[in-house]
N, C-alpha and C. Protein backbone atom coordinates (compact mmCIF):
# COMPACT_ATOMS: atom_id res chain seq x y z
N UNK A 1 42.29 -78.33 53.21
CA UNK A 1 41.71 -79.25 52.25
C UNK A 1 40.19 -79.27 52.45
N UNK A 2 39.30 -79.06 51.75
CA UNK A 2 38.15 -79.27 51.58
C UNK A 2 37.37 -80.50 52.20
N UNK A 3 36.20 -80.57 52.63
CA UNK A 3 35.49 -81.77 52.99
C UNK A 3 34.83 -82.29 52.02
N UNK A 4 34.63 -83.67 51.55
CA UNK A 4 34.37 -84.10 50.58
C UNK A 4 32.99 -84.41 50.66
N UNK A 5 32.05 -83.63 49.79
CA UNK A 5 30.66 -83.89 49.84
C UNK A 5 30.06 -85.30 49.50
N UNK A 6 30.93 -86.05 48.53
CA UNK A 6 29.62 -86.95 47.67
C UNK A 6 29.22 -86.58 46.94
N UNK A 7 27.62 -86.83 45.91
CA UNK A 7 27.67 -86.38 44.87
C UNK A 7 26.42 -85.86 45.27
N UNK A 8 26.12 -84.39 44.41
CA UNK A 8 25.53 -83.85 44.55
C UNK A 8 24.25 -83.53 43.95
N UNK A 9 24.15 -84.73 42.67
CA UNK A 9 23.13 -85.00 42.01
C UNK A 9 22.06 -85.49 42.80
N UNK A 10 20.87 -85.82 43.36
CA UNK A 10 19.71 -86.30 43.87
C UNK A 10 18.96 -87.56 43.13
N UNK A 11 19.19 -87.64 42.16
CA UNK A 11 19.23 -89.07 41.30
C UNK A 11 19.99 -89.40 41.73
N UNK A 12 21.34 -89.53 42.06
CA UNK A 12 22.83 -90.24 42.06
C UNK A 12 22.56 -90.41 43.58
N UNK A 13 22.42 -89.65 44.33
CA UNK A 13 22.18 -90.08 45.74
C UNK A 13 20.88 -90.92 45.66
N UNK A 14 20.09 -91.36 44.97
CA UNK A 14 18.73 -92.18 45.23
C UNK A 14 19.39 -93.30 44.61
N UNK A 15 19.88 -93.74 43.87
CA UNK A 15 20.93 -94.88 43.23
C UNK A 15 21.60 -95.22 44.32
N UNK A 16 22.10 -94.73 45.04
CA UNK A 16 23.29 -94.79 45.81
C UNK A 16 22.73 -95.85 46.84
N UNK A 17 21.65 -94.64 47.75
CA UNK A 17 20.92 -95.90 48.87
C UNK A 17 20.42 -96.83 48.21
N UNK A 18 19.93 -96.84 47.08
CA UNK A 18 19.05 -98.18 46.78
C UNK A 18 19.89 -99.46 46.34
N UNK A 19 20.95 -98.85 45.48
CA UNK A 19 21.98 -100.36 45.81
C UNK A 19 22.78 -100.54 47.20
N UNK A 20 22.62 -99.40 48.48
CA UNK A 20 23.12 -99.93 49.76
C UNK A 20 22.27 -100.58 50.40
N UNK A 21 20.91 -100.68 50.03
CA UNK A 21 19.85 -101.24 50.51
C UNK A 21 19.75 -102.65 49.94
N UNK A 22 20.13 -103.04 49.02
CA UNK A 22 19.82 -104.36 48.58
C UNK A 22 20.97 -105.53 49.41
N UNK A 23 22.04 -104.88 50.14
CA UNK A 23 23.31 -105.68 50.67
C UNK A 23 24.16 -106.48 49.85
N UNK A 24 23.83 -106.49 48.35
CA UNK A 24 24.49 -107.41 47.53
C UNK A 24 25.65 -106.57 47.50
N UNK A 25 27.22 -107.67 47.39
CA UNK A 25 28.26 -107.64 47.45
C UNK A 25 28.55 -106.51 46.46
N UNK A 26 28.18 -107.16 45.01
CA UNK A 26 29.05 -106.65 43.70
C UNK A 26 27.58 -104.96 43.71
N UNK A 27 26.36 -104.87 44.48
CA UNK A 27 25.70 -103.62 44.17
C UNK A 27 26.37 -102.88 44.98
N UNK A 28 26.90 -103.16 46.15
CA UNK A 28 27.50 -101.81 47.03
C UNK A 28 28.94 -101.57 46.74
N UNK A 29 29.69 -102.65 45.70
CA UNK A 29 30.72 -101.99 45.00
C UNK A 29 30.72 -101.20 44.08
N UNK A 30 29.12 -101.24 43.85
CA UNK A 30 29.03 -100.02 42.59
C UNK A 30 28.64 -99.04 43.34
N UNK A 31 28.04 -98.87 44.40
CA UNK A 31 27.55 -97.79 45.01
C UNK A 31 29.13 -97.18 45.44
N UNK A 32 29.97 -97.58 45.95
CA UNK A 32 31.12 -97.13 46.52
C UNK A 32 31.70 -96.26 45.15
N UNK A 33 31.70 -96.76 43.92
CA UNK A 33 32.87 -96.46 42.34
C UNK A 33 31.40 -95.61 42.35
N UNK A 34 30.38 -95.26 42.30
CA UNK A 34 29.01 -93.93 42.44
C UNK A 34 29.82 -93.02 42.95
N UNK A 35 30.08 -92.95 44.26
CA UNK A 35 30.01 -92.15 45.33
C UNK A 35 31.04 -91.55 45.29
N UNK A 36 32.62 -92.23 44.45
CA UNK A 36 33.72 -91.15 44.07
C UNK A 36 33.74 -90.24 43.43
N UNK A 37 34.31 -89.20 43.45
CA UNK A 37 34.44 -87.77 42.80
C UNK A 37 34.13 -88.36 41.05
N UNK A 38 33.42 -87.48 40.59
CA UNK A 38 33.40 -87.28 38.77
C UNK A 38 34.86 -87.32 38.33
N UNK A 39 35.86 -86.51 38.75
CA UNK A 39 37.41 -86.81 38.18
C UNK A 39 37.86 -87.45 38.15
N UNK A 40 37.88 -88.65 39.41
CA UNK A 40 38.38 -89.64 39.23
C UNK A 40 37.32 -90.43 38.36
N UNK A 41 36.13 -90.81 37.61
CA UNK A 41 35.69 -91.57 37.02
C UNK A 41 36.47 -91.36 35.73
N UNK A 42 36.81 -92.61 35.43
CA UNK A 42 36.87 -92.68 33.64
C UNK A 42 35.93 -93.42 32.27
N UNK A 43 35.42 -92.48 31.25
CA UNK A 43 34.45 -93.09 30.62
C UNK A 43 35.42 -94.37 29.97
N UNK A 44 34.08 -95.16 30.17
CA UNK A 44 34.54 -96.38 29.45
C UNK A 44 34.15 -96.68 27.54
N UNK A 45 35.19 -97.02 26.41
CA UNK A 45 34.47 -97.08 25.68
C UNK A 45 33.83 -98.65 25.00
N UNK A 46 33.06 -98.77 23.87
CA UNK A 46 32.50 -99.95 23.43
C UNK A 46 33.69 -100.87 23.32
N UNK A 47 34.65 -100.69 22.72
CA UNK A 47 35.90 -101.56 22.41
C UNK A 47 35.78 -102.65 23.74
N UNK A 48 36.22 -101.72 24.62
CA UNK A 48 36.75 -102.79 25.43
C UNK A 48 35.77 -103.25 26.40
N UNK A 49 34.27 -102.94 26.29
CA UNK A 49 33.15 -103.56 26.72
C UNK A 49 33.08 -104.82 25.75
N UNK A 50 33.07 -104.75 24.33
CA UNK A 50 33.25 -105.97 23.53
C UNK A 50 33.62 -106.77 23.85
N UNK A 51 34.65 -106.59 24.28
CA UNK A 51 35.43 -107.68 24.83
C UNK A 51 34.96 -108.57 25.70
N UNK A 52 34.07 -108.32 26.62
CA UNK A 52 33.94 -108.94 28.42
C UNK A 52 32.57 -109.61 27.90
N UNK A 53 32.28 -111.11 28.23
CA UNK A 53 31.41 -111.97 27.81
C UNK A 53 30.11 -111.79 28.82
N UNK A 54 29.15 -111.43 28.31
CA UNK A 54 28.00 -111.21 29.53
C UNK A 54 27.78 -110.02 29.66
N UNK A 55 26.65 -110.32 30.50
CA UNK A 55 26.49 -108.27 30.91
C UNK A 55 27.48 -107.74 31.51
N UNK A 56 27.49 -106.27 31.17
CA UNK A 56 28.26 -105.49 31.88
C UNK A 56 28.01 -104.26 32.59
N UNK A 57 28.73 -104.12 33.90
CA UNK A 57 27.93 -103.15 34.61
C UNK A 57 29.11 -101.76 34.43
N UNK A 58 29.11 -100.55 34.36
CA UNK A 58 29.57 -99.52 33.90
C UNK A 58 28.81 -98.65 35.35
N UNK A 59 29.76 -97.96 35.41
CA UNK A 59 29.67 -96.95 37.01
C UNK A 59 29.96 -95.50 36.39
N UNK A 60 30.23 -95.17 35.11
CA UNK A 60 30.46 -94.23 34.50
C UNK A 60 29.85 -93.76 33.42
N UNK A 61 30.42 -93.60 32.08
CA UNK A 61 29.95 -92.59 30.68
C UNK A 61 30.10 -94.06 29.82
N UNK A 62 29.03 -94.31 29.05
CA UNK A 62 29.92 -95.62 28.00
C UNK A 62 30.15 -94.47 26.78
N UNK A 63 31.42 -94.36 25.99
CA UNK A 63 31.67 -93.77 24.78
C UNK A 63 32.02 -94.49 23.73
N UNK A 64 32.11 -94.29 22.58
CA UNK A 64 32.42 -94.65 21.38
C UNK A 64 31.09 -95.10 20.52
N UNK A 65 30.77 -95.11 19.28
CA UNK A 65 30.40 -95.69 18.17
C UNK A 65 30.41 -96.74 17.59
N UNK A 66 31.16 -97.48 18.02
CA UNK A 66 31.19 -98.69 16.73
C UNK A 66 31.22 -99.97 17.75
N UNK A 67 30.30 -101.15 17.92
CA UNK A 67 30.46 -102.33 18.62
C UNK A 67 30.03 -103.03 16.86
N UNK A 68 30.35 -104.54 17.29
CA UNK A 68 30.10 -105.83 16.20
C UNK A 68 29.36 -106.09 16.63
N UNK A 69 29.15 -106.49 18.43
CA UNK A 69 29.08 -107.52 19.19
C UNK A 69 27.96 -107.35 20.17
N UNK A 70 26.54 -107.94 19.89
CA UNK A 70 25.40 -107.73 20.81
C UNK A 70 25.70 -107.90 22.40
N UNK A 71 25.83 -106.68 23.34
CA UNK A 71 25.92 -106.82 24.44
C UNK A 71 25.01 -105.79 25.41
N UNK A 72 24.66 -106.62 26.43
CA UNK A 72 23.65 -106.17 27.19
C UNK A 72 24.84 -105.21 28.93
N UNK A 73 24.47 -103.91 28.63
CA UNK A 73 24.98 -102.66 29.73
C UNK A 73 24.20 -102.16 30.37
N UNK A 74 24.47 -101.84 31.75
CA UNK A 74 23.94 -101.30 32.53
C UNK A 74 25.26 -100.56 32.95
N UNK A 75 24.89 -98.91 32.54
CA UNK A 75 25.76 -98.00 32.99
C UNK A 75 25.02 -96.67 33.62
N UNK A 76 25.35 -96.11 34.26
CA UNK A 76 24.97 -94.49 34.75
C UNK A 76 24.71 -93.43 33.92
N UNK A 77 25.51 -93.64 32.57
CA UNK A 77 25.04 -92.61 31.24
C UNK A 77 25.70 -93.37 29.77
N UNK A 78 25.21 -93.04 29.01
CA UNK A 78 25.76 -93.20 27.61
C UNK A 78 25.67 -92.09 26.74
N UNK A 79 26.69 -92.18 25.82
CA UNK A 79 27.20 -90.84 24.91
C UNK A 79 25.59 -91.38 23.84
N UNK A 80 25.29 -90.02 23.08
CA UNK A 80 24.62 -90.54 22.04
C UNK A 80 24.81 -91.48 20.69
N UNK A 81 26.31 -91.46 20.00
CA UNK A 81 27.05 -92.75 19.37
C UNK A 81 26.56 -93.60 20.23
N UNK A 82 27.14 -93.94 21.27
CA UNK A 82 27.38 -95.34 22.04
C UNK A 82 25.56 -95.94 21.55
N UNK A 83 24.93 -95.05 22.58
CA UNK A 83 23.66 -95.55 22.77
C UNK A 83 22.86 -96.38 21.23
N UNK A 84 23.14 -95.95 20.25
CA UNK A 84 23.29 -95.83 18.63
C UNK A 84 23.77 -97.19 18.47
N UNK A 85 24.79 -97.23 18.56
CA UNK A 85 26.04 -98.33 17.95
C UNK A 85 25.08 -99.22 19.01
N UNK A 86 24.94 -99.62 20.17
CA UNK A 86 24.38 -100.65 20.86
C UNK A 86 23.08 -101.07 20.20
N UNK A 87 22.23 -100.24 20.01
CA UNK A 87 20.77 -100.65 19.57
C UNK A 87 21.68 -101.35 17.81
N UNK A 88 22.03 -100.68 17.35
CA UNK A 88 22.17 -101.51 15.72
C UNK A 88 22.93 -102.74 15.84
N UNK A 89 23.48 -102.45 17.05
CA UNK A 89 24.24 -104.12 16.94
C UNK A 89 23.08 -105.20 17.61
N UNK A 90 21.97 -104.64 17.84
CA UNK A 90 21.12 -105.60 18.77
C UNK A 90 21.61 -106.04 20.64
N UNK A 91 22.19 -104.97 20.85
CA UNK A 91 22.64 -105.06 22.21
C UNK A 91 21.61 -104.14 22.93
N UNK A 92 21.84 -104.31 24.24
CA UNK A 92 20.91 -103.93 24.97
C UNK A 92 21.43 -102.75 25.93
N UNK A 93 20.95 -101.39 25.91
CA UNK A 93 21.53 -100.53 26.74
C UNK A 93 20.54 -100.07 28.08
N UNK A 94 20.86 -100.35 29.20
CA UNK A 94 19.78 -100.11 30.20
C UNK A 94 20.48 -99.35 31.49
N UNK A 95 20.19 -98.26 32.37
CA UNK A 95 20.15 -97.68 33.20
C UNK A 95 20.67 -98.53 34.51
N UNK A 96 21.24 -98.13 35.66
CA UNK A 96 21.87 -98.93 36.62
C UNK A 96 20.70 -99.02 37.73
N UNK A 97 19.09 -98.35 37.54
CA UNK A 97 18.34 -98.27 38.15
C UNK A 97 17.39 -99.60 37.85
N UNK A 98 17.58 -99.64 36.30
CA UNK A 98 16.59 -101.06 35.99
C UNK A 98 17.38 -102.29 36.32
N UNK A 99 18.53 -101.94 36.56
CA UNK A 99 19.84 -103.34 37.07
C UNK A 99 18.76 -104.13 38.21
N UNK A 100 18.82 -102.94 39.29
CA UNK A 100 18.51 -103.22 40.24
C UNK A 100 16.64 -103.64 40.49
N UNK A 101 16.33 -102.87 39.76
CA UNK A 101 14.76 -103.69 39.63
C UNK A 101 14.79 -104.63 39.10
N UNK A 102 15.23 -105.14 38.31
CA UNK A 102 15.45 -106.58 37.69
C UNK A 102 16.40 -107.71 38.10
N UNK A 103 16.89 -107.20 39.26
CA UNK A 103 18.14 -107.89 40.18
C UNK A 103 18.94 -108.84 39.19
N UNK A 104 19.85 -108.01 38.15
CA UNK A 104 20.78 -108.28 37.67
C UNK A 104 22.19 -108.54 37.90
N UNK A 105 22.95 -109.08 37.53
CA UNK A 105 24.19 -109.36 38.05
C UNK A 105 25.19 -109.17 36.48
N UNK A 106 26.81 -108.84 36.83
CA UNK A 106 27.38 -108.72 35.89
C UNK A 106 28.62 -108.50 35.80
N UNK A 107 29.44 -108.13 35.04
CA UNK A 107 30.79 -108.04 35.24
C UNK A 107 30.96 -106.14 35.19
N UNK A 108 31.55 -106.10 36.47
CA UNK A 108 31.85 -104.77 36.92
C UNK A 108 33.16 -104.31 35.90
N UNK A 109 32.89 -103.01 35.21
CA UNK A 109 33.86 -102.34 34.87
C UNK A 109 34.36 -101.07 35.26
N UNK A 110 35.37 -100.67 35.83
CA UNK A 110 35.33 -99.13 35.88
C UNK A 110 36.16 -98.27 35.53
């Protein structure tokens, strides 16, 4: 069986320490859902971000097109729809790097 590297991106490893560096509870649970293999991640789409009241934090891909519902994300990537559908609904789409410069808090999805 193979030894398991981590990820091998250099952005993704600079994310990684910098939410292990802050010691907050819910940032080094995102650093941990970071640090698992790409296969096991699953993209999340707008639907069921709609749903969850407040910001939301995304450890993965946000997908889909179509939200109603102005909501403020902080995820690791967004599809080009997604990113789209968020700005016209007046929601807010932001990077998991500005989370942490802005010491945000939120409801973890993964």
């Amino acid at each position: 069986m193979p030894k398991p590297t981590g990820p091998t991106n250099n952005s993704t490893k600079k994310l990684i320490t910098e939410l292990k560096k802050t010691k907050n509870k819910l940032y080094l649970d995102v650093a941990r859902h970071l640090a698992m293999p790409s296969r096991k991640k699953k993209a999340i789409s707008l639907a069921k971000i709609s749903r969850i009241k407040g910001p939301v934090i995304v450890t993965s891909k946000v997908i889909g097109n179509e939200t109603h519902k102005a909501v403020e994300i902080y995820a690791f990537s967004y599809s080009y729809g997604s990113r789209k559908a968020i700005s016209k609904a007046d929601g807010k789409a932001y990077t998991l790097m500005e989370m942490i410069e802005n010491k945000k808090t939120g409801t973890l999805v993964c």
